[in-house]
C-alpha atoms as a PDB file:
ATOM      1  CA  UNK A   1     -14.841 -31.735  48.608  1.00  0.00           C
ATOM      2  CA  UNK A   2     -17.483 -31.215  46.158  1.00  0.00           C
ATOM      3  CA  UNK A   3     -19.657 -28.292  46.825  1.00  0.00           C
ATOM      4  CA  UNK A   4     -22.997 -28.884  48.314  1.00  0.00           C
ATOM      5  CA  UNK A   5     -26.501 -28.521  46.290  1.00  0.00           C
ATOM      6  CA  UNK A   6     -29.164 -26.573  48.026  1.00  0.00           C
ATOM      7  CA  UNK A   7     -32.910 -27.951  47.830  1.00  0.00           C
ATOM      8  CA  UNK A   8     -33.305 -25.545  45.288  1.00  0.00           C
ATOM      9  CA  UNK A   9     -30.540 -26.969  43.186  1.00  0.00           C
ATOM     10  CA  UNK A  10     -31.912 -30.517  43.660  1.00  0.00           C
ATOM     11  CA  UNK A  11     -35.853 -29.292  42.425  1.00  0.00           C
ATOM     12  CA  UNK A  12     -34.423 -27.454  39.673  1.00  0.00           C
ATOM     13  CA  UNK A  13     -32.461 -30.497  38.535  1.00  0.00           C
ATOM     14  CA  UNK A  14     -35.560 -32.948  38.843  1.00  0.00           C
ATOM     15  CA  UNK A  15     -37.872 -30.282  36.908  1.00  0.00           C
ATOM     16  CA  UNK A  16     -35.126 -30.218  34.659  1.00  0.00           C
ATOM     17  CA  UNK A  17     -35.269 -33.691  34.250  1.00  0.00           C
ATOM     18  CA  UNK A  18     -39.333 -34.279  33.796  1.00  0.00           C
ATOM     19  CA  UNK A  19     -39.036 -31.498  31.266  1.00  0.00           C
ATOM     20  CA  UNK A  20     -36.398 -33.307  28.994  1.00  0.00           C
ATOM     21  CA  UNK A  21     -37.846 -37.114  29.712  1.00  0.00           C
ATOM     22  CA  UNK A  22     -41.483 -36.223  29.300  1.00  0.00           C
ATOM     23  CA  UNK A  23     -40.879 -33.465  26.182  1.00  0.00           C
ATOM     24  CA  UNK A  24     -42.785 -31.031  28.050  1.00  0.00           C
ATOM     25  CA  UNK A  25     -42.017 -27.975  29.367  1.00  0.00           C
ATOM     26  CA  UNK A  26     -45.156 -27.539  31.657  1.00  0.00           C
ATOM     27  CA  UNK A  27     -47.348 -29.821  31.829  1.00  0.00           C
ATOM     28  CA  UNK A  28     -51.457 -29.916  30.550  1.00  0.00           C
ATOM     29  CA  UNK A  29     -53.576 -29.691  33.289  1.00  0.00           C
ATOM     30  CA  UNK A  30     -54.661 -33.325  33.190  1.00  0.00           C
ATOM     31  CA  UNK A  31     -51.417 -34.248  33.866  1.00  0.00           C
ATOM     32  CA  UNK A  32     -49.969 -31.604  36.454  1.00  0.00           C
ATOM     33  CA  UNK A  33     -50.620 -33.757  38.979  1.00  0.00           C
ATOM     34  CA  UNK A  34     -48.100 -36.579  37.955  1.00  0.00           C
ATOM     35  CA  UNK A  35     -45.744 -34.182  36.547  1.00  0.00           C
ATOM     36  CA  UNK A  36     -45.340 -32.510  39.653  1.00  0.00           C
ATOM     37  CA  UNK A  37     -45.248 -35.688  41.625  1.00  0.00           C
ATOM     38  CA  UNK A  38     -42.551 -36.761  39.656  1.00  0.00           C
ATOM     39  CA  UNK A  39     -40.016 -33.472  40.014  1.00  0.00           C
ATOM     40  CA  UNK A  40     -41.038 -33.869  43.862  1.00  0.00           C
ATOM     41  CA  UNK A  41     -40.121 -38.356  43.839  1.00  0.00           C
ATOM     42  CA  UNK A  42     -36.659 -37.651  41.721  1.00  0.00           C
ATOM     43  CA  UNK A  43     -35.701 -34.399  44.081  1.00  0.00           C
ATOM     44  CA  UNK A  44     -36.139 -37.125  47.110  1.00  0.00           C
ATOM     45  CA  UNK A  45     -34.159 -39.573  45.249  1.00  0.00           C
ATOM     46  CA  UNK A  46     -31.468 -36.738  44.494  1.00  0.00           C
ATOM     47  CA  UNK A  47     -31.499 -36.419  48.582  1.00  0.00           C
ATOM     48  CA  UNK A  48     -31.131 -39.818  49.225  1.00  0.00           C
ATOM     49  CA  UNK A  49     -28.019 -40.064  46.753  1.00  0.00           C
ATOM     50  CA  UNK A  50     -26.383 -37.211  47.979  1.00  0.00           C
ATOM     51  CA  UNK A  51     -27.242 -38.278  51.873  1.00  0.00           C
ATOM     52  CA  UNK A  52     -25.694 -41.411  51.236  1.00  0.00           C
ATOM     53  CA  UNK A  53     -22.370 -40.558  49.640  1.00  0.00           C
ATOM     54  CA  UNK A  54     -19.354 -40.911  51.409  1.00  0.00           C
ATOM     55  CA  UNK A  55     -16.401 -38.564  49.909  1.00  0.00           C
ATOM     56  CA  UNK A  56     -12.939 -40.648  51.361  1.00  0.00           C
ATOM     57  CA  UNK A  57      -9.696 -39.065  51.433  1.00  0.00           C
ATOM     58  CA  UNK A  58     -11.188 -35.231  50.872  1.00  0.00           C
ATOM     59  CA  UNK A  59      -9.213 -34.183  54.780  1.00  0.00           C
ATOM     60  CA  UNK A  60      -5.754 -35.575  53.220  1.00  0.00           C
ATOM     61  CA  UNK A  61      -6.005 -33.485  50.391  1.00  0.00           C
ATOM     62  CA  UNK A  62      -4.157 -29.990  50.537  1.00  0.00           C
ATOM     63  CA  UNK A  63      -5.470 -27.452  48.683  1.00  0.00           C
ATOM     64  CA  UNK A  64      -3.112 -26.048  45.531  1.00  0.00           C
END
């Protein structure tokens, strides 16, 4: 079973994220607001993903 990401691995993957698609590292102060909005709406999404998946077959498997 895959291991499980903590809230702080999910917020550190959305800043991530922003960073790379918006080519800043921290944002101007004019645009902190949507910046941070942003990190906050893909760390949801993250949630919702992981929430949702359903890992089949991982109580059949034996470990090696």
């Amino acid at each position: 079973m895959p291991e499980e990401a903590t809230e702080d691995d999910m917020r550190a993957a959305a800043l991530q994220y922003v960073r790379k698609v918006s080519g800043f590292r921290a944002p101007a102060e004019h645009n902190r607001e949507v910046f941070e909005r942003a990190v906050d709406e893909i760390a949801e999404a993250t949630r919702a993903l992981l929430d949702g998946l359903e890992v089949r077959g991982a109580a059949a498997r034996k470990p090696a």
